[in-house]
PDB file of N, CA and C in Angstrom:
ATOM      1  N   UNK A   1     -23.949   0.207   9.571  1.00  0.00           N
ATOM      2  CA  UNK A   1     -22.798  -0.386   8.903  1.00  0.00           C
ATOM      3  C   UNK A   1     -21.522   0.237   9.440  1.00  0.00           C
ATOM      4  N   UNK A   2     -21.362   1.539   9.797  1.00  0.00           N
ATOM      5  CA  UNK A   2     -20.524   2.332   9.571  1.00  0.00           C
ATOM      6  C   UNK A   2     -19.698   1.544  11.489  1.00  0.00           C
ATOM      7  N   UNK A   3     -20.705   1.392  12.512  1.00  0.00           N
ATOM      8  CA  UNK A   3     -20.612   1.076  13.898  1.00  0.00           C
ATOM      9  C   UNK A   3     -19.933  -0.056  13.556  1.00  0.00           C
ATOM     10  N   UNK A   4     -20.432  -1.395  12.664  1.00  0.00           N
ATOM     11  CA  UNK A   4     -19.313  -2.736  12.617  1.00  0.00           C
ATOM     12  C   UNK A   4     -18.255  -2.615  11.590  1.00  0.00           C
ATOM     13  N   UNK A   5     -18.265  -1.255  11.005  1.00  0.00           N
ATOM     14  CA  UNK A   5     -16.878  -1.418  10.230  1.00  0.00           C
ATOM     15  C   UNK A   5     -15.779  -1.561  11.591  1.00  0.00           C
ATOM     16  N   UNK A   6     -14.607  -2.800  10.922  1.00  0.00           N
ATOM     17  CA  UNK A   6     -13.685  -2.418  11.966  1.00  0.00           C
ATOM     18  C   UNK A   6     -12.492  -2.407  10.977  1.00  0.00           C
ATOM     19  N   UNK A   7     -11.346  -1.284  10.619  1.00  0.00           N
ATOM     20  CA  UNK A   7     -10.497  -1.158   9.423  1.00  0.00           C
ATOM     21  C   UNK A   7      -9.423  -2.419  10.061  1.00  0.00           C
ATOM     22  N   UNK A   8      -9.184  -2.654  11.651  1.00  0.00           N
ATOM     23  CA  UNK A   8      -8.122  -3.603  11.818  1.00  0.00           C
ATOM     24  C   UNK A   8      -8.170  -4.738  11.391  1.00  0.00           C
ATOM     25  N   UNK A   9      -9.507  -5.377  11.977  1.00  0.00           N
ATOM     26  CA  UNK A   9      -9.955  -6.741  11.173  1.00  0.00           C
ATOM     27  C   UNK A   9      -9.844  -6.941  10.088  1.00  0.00           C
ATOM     28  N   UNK A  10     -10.209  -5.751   9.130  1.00  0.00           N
ATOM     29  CA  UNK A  10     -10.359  -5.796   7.926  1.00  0.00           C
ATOM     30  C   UNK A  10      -9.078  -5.857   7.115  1.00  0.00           C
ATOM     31  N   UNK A  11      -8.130  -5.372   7.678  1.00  0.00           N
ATOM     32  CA  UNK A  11      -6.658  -5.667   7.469  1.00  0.00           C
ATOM     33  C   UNK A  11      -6.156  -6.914   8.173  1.00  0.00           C
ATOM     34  N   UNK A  12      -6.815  -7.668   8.851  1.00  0.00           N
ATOM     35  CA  UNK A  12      -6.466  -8.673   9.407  1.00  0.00           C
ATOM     36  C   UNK A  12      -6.540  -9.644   8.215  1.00  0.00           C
ATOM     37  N   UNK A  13      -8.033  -9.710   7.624  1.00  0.00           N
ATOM     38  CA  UNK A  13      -8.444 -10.754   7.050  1.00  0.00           C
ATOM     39  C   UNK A  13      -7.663 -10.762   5.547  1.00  0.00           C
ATOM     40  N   UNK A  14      -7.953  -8.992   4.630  1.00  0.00           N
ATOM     41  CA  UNK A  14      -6.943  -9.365   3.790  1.00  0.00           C
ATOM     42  C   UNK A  14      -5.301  -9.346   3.865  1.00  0.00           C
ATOM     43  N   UNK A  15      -4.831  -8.995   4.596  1.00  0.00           N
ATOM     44  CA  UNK A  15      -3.327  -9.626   5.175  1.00  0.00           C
ATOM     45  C   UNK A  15      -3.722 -10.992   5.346  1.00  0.00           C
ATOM     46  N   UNK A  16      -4.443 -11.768   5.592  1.00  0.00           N
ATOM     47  CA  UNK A  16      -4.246 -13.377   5.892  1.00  0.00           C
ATOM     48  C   UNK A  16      -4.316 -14.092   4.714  1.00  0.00           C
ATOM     49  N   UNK A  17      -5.358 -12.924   3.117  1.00  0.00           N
ATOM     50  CA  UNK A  17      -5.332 -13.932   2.474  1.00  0.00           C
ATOM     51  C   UNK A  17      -3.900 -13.723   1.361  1.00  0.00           C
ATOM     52  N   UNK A  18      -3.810 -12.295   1.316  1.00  0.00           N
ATOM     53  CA  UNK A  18      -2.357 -11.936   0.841  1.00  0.00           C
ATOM     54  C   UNK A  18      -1.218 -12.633   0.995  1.00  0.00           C
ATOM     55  N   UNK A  19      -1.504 -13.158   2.531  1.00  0.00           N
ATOM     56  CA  UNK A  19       0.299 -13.419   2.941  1.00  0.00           C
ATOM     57  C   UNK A  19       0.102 -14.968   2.779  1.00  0.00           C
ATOM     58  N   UNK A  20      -0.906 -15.632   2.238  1.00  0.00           N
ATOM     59  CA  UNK A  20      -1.376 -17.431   1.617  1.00  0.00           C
ATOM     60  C   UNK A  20      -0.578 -17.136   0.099  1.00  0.00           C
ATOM     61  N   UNK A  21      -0.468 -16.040  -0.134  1.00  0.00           N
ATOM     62  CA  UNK A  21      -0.293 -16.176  -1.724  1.00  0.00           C
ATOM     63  C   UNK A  21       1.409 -15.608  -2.286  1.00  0.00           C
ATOM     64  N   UNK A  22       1.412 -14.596  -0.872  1.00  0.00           N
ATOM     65  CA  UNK A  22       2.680 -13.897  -1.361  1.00  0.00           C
ATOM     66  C   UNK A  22       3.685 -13.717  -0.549  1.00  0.00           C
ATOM     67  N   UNK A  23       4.949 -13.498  -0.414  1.00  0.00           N
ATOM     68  CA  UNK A  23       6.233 -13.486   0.631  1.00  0.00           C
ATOM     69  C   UNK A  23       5.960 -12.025   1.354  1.00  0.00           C
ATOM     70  N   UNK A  24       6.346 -12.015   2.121  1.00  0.00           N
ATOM     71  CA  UNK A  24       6.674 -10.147   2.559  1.00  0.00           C
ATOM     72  C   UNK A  24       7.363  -8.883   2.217  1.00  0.00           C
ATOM     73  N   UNK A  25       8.174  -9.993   1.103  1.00  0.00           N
ATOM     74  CA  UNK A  25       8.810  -8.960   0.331  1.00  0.00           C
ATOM     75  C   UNK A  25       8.512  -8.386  -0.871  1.00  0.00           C
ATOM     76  N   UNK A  26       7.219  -9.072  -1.312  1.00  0.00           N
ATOM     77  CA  UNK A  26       6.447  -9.232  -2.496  1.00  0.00           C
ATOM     78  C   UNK A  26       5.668  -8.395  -2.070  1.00  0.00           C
ATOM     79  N   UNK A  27       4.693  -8.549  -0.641  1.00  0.00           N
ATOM     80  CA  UNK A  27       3.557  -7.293  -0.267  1.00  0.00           C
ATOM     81  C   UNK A  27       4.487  -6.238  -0.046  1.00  0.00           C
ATOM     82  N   UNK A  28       5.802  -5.965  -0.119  1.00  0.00           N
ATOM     83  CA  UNK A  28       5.935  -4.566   0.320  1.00  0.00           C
ATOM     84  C   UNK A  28       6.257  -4.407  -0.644  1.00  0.00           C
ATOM     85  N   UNK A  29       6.705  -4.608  -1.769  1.00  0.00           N
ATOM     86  CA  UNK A  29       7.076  -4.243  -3.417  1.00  0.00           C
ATOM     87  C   UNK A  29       5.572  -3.934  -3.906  1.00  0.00           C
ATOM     88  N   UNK A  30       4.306  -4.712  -3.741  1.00  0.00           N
ATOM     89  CA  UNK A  30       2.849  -4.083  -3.500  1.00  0.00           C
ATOM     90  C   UNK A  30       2.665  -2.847  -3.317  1.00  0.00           C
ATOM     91  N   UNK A  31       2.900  -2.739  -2.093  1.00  0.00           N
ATOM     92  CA  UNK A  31       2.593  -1.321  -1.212  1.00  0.00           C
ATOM     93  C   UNK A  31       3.281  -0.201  -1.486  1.00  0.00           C
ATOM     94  N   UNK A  32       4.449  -0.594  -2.436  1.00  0.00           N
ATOM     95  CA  UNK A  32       5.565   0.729  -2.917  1.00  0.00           C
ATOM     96  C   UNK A  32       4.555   1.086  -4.285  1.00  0.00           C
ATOM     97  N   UNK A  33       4.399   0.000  -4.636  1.00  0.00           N
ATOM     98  CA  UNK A  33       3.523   0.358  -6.197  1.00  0.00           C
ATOM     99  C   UNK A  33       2.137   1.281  -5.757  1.00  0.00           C
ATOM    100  N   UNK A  34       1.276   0.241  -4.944  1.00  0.00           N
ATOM    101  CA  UNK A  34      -0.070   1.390  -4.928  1.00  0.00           C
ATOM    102  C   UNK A  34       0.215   2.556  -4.094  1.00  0.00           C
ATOM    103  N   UNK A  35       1.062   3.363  -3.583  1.00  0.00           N
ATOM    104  CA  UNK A  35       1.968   4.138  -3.076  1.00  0.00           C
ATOM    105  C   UNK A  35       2.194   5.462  -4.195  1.00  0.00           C
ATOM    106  N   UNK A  36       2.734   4.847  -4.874  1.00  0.00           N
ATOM    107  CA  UNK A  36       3.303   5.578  -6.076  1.00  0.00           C
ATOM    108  C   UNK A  36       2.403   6.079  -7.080  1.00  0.00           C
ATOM    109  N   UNK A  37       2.684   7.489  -7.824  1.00  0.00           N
ATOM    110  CA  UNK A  37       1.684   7.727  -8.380  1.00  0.00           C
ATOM    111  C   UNK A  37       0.894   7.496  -9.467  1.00  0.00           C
ATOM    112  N   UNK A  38       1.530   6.446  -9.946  1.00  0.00           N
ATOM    113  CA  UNK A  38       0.740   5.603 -11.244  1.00  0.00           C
ATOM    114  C   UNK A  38       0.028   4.127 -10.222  1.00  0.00           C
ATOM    115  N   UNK A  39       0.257   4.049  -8.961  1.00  0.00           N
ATOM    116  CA  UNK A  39      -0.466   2.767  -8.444  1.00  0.00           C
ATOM    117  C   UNK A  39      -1.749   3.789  -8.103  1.00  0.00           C
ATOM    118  N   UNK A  40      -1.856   5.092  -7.480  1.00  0.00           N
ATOM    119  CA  UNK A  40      -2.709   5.903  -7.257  1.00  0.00           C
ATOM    120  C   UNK A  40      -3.500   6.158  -8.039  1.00  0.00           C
ATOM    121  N   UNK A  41      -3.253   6.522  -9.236  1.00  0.00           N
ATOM    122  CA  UNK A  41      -3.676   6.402 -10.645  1.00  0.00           C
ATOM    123  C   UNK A  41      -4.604   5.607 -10.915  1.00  0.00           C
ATOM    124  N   UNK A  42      -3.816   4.312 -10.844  1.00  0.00           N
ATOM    125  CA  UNK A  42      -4.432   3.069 -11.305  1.00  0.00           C
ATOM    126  C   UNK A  42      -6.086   3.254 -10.228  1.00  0.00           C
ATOM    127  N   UNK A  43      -5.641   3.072  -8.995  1.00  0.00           N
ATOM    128  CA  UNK A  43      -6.743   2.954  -8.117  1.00  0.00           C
ATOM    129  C   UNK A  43      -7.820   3.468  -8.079  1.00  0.00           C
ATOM    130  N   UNK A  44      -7.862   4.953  -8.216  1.00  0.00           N
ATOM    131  CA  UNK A  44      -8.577   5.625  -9.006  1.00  0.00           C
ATOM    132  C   UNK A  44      -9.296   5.506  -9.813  1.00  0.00           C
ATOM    133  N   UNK A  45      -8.757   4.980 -10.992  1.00  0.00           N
ATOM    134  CA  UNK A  45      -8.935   4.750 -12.277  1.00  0.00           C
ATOM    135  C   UNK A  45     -10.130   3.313 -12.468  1.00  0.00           C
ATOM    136  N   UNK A  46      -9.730   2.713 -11.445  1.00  0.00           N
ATOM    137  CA  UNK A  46     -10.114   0.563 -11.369  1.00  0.00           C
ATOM    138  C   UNK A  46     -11.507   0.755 -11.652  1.00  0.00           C
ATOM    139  N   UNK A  47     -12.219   1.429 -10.725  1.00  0.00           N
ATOM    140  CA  UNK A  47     -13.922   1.528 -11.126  1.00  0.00           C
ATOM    141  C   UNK A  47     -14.178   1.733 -12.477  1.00  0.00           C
ATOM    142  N   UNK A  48     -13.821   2.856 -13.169  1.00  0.00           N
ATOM    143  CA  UNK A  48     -13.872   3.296 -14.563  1.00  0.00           C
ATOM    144  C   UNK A  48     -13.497   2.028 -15.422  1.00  0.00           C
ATOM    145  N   UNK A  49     -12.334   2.159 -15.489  1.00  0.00           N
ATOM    146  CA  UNK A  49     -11.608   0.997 -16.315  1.00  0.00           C
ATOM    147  C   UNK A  49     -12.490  -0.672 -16.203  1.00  0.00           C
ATOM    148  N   UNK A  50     -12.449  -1.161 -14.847  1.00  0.00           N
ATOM    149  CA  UNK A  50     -14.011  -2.257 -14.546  1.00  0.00           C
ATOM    150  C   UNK A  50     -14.819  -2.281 -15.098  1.00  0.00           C
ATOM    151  N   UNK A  51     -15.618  -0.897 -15.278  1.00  0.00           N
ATOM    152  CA  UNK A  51     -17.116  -0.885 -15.864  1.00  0.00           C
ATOM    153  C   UNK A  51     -16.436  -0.813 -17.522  1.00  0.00           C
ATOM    154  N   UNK A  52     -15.788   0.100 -18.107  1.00  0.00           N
ATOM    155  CA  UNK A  52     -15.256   0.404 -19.083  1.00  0.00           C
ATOM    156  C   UNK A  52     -15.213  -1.580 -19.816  1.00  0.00           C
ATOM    157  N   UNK A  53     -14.493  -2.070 -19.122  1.00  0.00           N
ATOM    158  CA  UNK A  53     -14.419  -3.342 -19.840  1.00  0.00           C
ATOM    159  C   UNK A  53     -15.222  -4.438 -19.726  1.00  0.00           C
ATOM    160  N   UNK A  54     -15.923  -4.197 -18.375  1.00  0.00           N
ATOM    161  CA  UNK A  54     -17.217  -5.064 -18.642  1.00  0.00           C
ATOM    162  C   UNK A  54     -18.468  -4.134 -19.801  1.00  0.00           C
ATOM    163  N   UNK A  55     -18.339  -3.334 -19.989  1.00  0.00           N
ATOM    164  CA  UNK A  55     -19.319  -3.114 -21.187  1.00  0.00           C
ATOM    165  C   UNK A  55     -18.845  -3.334 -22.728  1.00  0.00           C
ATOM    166  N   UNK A  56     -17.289  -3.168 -22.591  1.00  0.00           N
ATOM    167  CA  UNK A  56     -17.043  -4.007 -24.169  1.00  0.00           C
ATOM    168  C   UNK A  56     -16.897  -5.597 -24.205  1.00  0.00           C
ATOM    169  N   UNK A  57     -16.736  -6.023 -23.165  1.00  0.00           N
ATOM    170  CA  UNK A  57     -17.141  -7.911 -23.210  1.00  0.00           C
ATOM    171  C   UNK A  57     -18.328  -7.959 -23.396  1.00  0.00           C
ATOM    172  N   UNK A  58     -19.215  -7.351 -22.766  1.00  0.00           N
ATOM    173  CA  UNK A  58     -20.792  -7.306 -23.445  1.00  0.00           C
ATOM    174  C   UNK A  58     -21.256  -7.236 -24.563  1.00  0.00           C
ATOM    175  N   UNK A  59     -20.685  -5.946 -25.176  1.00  0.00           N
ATOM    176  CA  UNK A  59     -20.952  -5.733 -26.675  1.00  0.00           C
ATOM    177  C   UNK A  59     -20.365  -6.795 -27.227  1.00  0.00           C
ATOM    178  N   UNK A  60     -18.831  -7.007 -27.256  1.00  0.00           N
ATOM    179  CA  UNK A  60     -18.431  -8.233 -28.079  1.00  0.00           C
ATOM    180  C   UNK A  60     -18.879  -9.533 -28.004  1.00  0.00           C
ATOM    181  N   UNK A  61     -19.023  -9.937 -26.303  1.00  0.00           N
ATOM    182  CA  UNK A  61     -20.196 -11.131 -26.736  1.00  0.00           C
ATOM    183  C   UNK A  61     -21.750 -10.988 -27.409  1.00  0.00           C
ATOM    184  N   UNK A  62     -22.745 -10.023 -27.365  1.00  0.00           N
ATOM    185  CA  UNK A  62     -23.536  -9.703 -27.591  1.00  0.00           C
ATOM    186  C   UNK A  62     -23.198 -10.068 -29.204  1.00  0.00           C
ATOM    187  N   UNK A  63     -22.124  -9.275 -30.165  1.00  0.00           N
ATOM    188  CA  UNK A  63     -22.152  -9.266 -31.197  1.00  0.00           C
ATOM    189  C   UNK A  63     -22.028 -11.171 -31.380  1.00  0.00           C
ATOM    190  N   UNK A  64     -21.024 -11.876 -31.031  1.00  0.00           N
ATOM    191  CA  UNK A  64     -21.031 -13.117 -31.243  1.00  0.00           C
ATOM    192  C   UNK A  64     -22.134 -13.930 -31.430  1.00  0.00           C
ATOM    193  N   UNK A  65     -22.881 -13.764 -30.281  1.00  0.00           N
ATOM    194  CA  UNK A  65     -24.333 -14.431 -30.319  1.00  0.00           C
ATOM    195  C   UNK A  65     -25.029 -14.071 -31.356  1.00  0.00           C
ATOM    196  N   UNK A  66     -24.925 -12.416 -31.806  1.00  0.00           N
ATOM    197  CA  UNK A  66     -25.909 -12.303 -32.983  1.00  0.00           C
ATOM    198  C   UNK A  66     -25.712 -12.734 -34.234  1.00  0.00           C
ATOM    199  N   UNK A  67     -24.212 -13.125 -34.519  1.00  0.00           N
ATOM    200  CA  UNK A  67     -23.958 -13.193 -35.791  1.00  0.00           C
ATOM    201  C   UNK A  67     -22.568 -14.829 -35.858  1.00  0.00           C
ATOM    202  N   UNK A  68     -23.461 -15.819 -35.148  1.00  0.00           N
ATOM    203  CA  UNK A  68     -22.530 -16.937 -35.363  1.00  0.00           C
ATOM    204  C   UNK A  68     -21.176 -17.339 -36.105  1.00  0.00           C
ATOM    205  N   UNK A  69     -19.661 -17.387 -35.798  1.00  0.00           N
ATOM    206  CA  UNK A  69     -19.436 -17.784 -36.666  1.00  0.00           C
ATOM    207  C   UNK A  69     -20.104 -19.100 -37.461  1.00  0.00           C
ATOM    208  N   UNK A  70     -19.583 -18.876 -38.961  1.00  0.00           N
ATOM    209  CA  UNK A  70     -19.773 -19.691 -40.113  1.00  0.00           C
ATOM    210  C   UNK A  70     -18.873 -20.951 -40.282  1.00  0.00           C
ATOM    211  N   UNK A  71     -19.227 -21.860 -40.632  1.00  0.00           N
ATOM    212  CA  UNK A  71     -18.080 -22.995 -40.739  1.00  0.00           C
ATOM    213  C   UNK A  71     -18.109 -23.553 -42.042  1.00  0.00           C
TER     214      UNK A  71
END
């Protein structure tokens, strides 16, 4: 895996789908944020926080299913 990583391509492809969605002045107002140390933070943080909230959509749907609302 490590031999076909290529990081340029890989910045090729998401730069191509970034710049479909956003101006250049928008990705560099981006890049100041994950830059900064609450975007660092955040990044960090995304795995935790991900799993963190896919296990309370679970529980809360879980609870729904068990206990129907009433009408």
């Amino acid at each position: 895996i490590e031999a076909a990583y290529d990081p340029d391509k890989l910045m090729e492809i998401v730069g191509s789908v970034y710049g479909r969605h956003f101006g250049a002045a928008e990705v560099e107002e981006m890049l100041r944020f994950w830059e900064s140390p609450t975007g660092k933070r955040l990044a960090a943080l995304q795995p935790q926080i991900v799993e963190e909230t896919r296990e309370a959509l679970s529980t809360w749907i879980g609870e729904r299913l068990a206990s129907p609302p009433r009408r």
